[in-house]
Protein backbone atom coordinates (compact mmCIF):
# COMPACT_ATOMS: atom_id res chain seq x y z
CA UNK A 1 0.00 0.00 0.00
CA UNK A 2 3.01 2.15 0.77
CA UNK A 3 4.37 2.05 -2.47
CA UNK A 4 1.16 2.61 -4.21
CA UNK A 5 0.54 5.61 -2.67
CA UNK A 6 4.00 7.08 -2.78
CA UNK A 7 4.09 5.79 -6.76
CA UNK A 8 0.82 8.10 -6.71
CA UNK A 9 2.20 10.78 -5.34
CA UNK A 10 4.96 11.10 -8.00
CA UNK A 11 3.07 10.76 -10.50
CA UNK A 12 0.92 13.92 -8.92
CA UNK A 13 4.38 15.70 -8.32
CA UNK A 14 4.86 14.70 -12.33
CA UNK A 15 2.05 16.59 -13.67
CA UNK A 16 2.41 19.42 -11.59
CA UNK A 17 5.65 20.05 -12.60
CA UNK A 18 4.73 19.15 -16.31
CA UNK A 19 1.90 21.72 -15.78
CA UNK A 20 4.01 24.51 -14.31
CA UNK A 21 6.63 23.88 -17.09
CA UNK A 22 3.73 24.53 -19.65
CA UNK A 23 2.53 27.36 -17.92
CA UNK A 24 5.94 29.05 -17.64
CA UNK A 25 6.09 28.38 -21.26
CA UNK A 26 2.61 30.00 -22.18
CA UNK A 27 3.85 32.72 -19.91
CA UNK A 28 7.23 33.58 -22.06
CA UNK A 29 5.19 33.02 -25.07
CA UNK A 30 2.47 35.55 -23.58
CA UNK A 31 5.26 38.16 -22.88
CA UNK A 32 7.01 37.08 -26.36
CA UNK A 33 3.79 38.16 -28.27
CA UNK A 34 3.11 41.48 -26.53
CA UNK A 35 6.14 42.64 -27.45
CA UNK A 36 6.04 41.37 -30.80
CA UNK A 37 2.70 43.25 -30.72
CA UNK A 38 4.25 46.46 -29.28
CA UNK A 39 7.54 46.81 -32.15
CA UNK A 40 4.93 45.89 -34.74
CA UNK A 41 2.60 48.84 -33.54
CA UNK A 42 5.20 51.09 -33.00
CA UNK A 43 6.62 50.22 -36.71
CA UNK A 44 3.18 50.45 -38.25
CA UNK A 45 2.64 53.68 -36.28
CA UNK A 46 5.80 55.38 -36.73
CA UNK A 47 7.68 53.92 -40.25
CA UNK A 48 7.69 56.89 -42.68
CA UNK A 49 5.39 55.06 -44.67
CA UNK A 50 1.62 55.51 -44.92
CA UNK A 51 0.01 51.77 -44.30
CA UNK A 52 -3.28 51.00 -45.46
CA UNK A 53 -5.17 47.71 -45.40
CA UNK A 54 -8.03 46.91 -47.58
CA UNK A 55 -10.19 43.30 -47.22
CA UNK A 56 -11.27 41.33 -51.03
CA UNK A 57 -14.80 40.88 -50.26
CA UNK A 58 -16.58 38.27 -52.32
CA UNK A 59 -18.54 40.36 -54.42
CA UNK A 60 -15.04 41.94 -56.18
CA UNK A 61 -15.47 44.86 -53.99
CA UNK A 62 -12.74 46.58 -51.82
CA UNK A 63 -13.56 47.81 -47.99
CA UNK A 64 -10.85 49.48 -45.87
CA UNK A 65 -9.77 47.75 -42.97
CA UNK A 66 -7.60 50.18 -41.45
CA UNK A 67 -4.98 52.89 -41.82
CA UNK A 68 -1.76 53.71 -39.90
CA UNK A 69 -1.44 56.74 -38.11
CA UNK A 70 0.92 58.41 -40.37
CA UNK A 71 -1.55 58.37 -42.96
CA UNK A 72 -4.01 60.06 -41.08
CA UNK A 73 -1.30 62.71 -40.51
CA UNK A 74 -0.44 63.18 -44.13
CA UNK A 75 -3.93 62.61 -45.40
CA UNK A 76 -6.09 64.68 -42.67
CA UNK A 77 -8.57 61.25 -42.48
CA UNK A 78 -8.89 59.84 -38.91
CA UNK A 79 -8.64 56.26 -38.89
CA UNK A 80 -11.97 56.00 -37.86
CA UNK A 81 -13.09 58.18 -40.85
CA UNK A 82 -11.27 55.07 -42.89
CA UNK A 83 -12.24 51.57 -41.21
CA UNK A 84 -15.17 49.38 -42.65
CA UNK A 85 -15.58 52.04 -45.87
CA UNK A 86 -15.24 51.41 -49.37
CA UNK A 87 -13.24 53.93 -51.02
CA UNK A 88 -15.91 55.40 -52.76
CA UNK A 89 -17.08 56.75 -49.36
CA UNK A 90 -13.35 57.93 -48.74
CA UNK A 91 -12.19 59.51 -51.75
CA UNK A 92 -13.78 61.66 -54.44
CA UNK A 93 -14.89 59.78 -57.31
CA UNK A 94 -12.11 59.97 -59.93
CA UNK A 95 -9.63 59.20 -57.18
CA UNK A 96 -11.68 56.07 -55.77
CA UNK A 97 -12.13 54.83 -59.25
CA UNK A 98 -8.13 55.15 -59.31
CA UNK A 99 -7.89 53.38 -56.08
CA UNK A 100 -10.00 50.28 -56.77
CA UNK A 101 -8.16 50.22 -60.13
CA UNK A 102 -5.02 49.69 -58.10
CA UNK A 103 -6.68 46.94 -55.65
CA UNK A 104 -8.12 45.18 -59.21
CA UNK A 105 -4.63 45.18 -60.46
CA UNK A 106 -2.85 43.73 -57.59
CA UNK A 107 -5.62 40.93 -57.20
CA UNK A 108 -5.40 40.11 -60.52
CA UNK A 109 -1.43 39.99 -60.89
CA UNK A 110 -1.51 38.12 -57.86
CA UNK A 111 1.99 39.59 -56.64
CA UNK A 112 3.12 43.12 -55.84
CA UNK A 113 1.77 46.11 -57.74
CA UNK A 114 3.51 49.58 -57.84
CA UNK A 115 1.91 52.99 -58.46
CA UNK A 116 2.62 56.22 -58.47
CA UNK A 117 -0.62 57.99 -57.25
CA UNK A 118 -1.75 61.70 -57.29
CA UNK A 119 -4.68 61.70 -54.86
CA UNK A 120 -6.75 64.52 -53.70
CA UNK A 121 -7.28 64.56 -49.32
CA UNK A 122 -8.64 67.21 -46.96
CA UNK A 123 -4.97 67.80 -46.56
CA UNK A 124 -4.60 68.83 -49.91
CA UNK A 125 -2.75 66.94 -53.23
CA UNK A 126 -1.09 64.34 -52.19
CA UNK A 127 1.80 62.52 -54.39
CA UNK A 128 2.98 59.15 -53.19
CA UNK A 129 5.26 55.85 -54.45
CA UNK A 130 2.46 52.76 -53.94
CA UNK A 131 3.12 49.34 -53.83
CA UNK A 132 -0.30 46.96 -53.24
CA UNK A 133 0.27 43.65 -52.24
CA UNK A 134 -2.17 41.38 -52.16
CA UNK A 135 -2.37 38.42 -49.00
CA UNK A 136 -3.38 35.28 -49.19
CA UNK A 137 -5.52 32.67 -46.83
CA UNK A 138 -4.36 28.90 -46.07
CA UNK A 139 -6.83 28.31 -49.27
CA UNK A 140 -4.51 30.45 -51.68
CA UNK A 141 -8.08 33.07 -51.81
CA UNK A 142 -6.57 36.84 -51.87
CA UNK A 143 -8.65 37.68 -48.91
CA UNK A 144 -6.62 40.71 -48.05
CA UNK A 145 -4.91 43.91 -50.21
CA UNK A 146 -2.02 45.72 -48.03
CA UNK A 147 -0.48 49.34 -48.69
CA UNK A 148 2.45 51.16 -48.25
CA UNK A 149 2.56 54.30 -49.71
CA UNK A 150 6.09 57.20 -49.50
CA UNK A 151 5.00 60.78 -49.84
CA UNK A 152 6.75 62.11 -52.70
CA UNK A 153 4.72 65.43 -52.93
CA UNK A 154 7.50 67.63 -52.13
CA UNK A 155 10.16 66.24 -54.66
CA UNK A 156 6.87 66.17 -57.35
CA UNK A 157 6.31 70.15 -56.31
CA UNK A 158 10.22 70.75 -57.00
CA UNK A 159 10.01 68.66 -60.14
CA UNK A 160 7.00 70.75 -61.53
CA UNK A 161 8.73 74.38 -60.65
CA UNK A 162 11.81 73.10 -62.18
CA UNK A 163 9.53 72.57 -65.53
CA UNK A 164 7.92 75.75 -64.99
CA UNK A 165 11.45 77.53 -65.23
CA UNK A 166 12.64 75.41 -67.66
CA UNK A 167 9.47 76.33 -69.88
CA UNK A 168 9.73 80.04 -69.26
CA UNK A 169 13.48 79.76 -69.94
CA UNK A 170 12.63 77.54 -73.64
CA UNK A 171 9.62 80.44 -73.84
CA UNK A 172 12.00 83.19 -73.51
CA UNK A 173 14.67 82.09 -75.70
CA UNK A 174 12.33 81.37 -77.99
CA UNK A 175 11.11 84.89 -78.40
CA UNK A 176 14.92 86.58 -78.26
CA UNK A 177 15.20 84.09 -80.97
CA UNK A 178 12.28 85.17 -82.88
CA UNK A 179 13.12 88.77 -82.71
CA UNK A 180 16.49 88.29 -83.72
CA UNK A 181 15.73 86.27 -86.71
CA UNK A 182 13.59 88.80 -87.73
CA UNK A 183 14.81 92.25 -86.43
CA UNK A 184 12.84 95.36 -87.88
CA UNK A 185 15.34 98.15 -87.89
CA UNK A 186 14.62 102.20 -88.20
CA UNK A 187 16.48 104.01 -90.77
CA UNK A 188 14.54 107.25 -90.54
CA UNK A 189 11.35 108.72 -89.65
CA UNK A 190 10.17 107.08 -93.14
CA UNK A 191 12.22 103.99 -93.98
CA UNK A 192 12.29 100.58 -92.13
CA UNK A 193 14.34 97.66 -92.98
CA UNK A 194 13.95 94.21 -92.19
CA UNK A 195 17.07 91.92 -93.15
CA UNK A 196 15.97 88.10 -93.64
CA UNK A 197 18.51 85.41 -93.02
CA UNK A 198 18.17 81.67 -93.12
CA UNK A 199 15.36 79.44 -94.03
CA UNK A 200 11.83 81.03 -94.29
CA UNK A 201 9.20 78.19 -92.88
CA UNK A 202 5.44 78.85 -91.85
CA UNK A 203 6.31 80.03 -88.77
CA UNK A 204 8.55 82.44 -89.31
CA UNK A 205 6.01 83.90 -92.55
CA UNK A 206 3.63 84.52 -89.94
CA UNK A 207 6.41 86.29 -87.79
CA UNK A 208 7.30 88.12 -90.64
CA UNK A 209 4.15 89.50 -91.47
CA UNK A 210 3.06 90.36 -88.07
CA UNK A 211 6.68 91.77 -87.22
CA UNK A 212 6.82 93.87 -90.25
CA UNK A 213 3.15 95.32 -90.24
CA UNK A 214 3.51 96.51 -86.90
CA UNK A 215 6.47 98.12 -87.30
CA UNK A 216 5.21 100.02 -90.17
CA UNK A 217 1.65 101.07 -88.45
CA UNK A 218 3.83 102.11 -85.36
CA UNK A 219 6.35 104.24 -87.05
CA UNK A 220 4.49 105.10 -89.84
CA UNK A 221 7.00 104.60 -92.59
CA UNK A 222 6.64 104.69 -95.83
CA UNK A 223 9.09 102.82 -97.44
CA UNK A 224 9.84 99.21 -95.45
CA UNK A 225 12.99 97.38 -96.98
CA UNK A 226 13.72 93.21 -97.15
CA UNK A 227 16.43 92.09 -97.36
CA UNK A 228 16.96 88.74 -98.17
CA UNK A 229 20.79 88.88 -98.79
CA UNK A 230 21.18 86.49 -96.16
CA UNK A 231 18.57 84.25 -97.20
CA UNK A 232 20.32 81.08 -99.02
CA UNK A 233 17.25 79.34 -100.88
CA UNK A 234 14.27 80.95 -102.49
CA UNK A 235 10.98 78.58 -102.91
CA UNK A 236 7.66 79.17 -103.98
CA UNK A 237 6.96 79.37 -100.48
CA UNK A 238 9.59 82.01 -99.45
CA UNK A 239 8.41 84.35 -102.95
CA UNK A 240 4.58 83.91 -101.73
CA UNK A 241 5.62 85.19 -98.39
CA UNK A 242 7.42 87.71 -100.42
CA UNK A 243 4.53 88.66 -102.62
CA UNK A 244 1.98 89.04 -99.96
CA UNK A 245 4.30 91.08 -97.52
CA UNK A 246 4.36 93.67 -100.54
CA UNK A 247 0.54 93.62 -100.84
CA UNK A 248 0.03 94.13 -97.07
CA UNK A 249 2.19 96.66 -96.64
CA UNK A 250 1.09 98.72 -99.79
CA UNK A 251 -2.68 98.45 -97.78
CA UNK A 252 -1.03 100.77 -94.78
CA UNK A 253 -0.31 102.90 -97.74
CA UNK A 254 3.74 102.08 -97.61
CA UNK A 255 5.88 100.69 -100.45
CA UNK A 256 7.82 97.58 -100.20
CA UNK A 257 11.84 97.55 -101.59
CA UNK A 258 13.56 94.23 -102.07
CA UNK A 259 17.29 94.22 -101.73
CA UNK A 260 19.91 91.00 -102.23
CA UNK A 261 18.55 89.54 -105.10
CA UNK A 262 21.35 87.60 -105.97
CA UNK A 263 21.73 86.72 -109.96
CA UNK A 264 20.81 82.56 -108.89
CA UNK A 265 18.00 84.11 -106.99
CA UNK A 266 17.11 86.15 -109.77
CA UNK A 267 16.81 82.76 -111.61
CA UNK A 268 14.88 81.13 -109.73
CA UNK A 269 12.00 83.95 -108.97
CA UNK A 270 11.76 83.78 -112.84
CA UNK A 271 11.40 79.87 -113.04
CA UNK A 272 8.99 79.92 -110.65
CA UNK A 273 7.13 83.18 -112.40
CA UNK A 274 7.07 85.16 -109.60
CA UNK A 275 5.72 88.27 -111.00
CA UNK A 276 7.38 91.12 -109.07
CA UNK A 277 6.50 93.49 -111.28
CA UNK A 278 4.88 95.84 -108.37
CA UNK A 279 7.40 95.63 -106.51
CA UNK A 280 10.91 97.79 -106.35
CA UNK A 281 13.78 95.97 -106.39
CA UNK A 282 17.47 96.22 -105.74
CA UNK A 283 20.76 94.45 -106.13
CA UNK A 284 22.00 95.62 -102.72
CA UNK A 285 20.82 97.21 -99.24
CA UNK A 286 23.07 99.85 -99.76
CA UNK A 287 21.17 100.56 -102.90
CA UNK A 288 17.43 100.48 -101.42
CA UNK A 289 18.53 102.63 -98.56
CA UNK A 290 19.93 104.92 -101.62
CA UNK A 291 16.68 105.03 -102.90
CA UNK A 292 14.13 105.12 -99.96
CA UNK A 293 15.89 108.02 -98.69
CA UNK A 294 15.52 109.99 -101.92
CA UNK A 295 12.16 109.60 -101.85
């Protein structure tokens, strides 16, 4: 009977150290998991990185599960404003529409999506670097879409002010350009001159003509010499513009004098039949200055 019981009792002293072992066990694993759960809420709190979460609901659609606090901060949405909404209830529509495209996308790839987003929050425009990954259950199902998102509205700000310059620099250069490709110079109270050089395109017909009937309306000359010494090629287009420079200038009640025809040039305006009858001509500048100012 003695060693019954005292077999008993070890067997008791067995299980209760078996038990306390466990228990010490589910203890450390207790105190493992809290502060597993405390550096993952402090990194899903405090990363950089805005964090959003987004469940696959059977039906195809997308409902927010939550949002880390550092999207709220850069967004101006409260988490609570996010949880359990779809983000048509979120976002304005163009942007949800965006958003759900992104959620569609990742589902469907099945891996890692990455977007860059412009999105419109209470906090104002919003530029961010997306990646949407989708999660999957023991099944394989995509149950779950997560976010991370970098704010890159600041670098996108600088990027678009560098443009601006850079446009307004190519603008202004453009027009310097312009004006010194087709300068309109004063000779006297009567006489303009406007020397041509280079090609003559569409552009700079309709440069031309606007450059050269100004100047004549605002210094009321009446004599306006071109010069088209420096022009290599003469084509049907380049006489045209020619032709109907004359024309629109004789309408403000001026004359037109064309200097630097050239004896190839010559040639040419008469195998095209340019008829430039109407209109003065000389061999040189020096020669239709000569003769404006004598008139």
């Amino acid at each position: 009977m003695n060693t019954s019981s005292n077999s008993g009792n070890d067997n008791q002293q067995t299980e209760v150290v078996e038990l306390r072992r466990r228990i010490a066990e589910l203890d450390s694993m207790e105190q493992r998991l809290h502060q597993t759960e405390q550096f993952l809420r402090v990194v899903y709190d405090e990363v950089p990185y805005v964090i959003f979460v987004y469940d696959v609901l059977e039906d195809g659609r997308f409902r927010a599960v939550r949002m880390n606090q550092t999207g709220a901060q850069l967004t101006g949405l409260s988490v609570d404003h996010w949880t359990g909404k779809f983000p048509e209830q979120i976002h304005p529509p163009a942007d949800a529409a965006a958003i759900t495209q992104c959620l569609a996308a990742a589902v469907e790839a099945g891996k890692s999506v990455e977007f860059e987003e412009e999105l419109l929050f209470p906090s104002g425009t919003v530029w961010s670097q997306s990646i949407y990954s989708p999660i999957r259950d023991d099944t394989g199902r995509i149950y779950r879409v997560v976010g991370t998102a970098l704010d890159v509205t600041k670098r996108k700000q600088r990027e678009h002010e560098e443009l601006q310059k850079r446009e307004a620099i190519i603008e202004q250069q453009s027009t310097t350009l312009n004006e010194l490709s087709t300068p309109l110079l004063t000779i006297s109270e009567q006489v303009v001159v406007m020397p041509l050089i280079g090609a003559m395109d569409s552009r700079r017909a309709r440069q031309l003509m606007e450059t050269l009937l100004s100047g004549v309306a605002d210094a009321g000359a009446l004599i306006a010499i071109l010069d088209i010494t420096g022009v290599l090629m003469v084509d049907t287009q380049v006489a045209n513009t020619l032709i109907r420079a004359a024309q629109a200038v004789k309408l403000l009640g001026a004359e037109v004098v064309l200097t630097g025809i050239r004896p190839e040039i010559a040639q040419t305006l008469v195998g095209l039949g340019v008829d430039l009858s109407e209109v003065v001509t000389r061999s040189t500048l020096q020669a239709g200055i000569t003769y404006a100012l004598r008139q």
